[in-house]
Protein backbone atom coordinates (compact mmCIF):
# COMPACT_ATOMS: atom_id res chain seq x y z
CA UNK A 1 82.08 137.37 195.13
CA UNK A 2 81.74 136.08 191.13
CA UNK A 3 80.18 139.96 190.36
CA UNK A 4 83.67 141.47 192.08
CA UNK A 5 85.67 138.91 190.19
CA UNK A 6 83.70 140.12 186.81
CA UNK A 7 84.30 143.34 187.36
CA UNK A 8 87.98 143.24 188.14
CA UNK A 9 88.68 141.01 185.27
CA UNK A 10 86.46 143.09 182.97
CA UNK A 11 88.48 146.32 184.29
CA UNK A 12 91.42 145.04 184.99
CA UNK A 13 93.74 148.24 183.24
CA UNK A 14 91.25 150.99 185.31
CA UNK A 15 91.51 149.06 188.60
CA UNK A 16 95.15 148.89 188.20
CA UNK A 17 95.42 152.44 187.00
CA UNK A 18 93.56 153.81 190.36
CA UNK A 19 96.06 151.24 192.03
CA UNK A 20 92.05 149.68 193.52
CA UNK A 21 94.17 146.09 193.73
CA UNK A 22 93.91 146.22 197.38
CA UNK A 23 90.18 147.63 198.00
CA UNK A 24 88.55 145.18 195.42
CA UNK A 25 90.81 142.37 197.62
CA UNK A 26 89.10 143.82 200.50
CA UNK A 27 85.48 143.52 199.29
CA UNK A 28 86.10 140.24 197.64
CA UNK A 29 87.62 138.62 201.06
CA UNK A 30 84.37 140.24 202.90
CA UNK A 31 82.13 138.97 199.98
CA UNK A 32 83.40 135.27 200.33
CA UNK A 33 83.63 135.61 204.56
CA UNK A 34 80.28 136.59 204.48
CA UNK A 35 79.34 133.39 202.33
CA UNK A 36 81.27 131.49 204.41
CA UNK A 37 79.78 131.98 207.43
CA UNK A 38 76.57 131.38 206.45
CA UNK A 39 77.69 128.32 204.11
CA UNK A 40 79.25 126.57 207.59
CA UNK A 41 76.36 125.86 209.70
CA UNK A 42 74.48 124.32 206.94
CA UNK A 43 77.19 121.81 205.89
CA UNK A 44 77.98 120.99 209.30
CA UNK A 45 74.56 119.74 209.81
CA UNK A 46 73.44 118.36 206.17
CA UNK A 47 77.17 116.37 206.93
CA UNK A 48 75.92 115.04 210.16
CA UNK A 49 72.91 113.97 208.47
CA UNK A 50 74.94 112.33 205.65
CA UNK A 51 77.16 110.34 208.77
CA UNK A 52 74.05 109.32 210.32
CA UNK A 53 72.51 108.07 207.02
CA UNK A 54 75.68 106.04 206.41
CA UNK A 55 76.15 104.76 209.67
CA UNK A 56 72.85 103.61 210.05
CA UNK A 57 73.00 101.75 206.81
CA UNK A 58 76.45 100.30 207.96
CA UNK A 59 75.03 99.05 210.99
CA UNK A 60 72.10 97.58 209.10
CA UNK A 61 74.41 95.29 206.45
CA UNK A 62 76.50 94.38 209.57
CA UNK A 63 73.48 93.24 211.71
CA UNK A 64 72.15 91.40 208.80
CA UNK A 65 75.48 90.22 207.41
CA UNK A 66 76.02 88.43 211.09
CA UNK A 67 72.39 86.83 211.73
CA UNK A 68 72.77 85.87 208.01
CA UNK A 69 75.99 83.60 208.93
CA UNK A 70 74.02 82.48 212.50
CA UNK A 71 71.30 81.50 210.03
CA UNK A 72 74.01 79.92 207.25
CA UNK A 73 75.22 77.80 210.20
CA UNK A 74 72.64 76.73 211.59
CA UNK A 75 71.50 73.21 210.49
CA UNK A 76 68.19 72.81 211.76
CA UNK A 77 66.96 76.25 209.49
CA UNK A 78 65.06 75.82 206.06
CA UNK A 79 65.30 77.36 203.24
CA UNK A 80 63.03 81.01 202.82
CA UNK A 81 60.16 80.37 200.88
CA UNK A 82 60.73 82.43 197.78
CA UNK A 83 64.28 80.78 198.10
CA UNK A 84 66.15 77.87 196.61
CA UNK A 85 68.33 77.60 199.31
CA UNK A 86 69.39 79.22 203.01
CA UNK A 87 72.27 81.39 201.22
CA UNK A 88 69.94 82.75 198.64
CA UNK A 89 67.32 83.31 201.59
CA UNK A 90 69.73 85.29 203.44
CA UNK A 91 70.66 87.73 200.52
CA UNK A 92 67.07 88.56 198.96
CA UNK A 93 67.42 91.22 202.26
CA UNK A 94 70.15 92.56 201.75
CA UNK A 95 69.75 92.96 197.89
CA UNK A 96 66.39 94.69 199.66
CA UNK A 97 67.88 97.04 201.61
CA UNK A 98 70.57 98.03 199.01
CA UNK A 99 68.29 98.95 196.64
CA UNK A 100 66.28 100.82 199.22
CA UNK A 101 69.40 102.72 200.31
CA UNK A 102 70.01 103.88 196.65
CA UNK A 103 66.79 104.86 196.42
CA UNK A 104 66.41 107.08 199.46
CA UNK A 105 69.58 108.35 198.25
CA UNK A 106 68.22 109.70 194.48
CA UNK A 107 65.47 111.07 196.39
CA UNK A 108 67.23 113.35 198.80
CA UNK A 109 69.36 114.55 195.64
CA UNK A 110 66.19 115.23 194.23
CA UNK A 111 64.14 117.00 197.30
CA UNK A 112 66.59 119.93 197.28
CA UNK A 113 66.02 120.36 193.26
CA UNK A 114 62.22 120.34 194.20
CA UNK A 115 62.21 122.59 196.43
CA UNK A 116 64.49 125.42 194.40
CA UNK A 117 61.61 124.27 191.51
CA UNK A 118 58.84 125.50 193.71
CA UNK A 119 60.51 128.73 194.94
CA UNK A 120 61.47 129.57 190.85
CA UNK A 121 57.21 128.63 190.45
CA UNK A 122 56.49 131.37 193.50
CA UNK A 123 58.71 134.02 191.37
CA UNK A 124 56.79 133.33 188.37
CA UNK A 125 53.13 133.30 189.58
CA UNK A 126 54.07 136.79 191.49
CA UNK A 127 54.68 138.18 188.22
CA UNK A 128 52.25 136.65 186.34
CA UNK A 129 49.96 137.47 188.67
CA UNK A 130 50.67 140.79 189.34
CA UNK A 131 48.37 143.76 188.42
CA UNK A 132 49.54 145.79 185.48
CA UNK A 133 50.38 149.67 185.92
CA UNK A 134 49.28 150.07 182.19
CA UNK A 135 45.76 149.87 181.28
């Protein structure tokens, strides 16, 4: 869809000329339905990932936010060891699985970059590698 955009913009007094407005309309809306439809079923499913990821780590704070006010309230608990006190002792997780959620999150940003790295690599190697027609 950019290359027909190019080209109209680029040609813009022939196209009009030929009156082509409508036919390079037609073969831009096919070039971008095309895209489309194969652009769909992949962001329905990396955003059902993405929900899942978040609600998981939703649930997670929320299961940890309410056993840390049981734990807050009850009297009888001491304090963590690597903890001054019971409030401290309760947030070290949390702080934990924060950080571990940002992390996980830079490295799925980062797997998708990886993998367009190592496809790039396969293109270069085939040339590189590739036996020469002059001797």
């Amino acid at each position: 869809a950019g290359r027909i955009v190019g080209e109209v913009v680029t040609s813009v007094r022939t196209i009009s000329a030929f009156t082509m407005e409508r036919m390079m309309e037609g073969r831009f809306v096919a070039a971008t339905d095309a895209h489309v439809k194969a652009a769909v079923p992949k962001g329905v499913l990396m955003g059902a990932i993405q929900g899942y990821s978040q609600g998981a780590l939703f649930l997670a704070f929320a299961l940890m936010y309410w056993y840390g006010g049981t734990y807050l309230a009850d009297d009888s608990a001491v304090a963590p060891p690597l903890s001054d006190s019971k409030f401290e002792g309760m947030f070290i997780p949390i702080f934990c699985m924060l950080m571990l959620g940002a992390g996980l999150g830079q490295a799925s940003q980062g797997a998708t970059d990886s993998a367009k790295a190592a496809q790039a690599a396969g293109r270069v190697f085939e040339v590189v590698d590739r036996v020469s027609k002059i001797d």
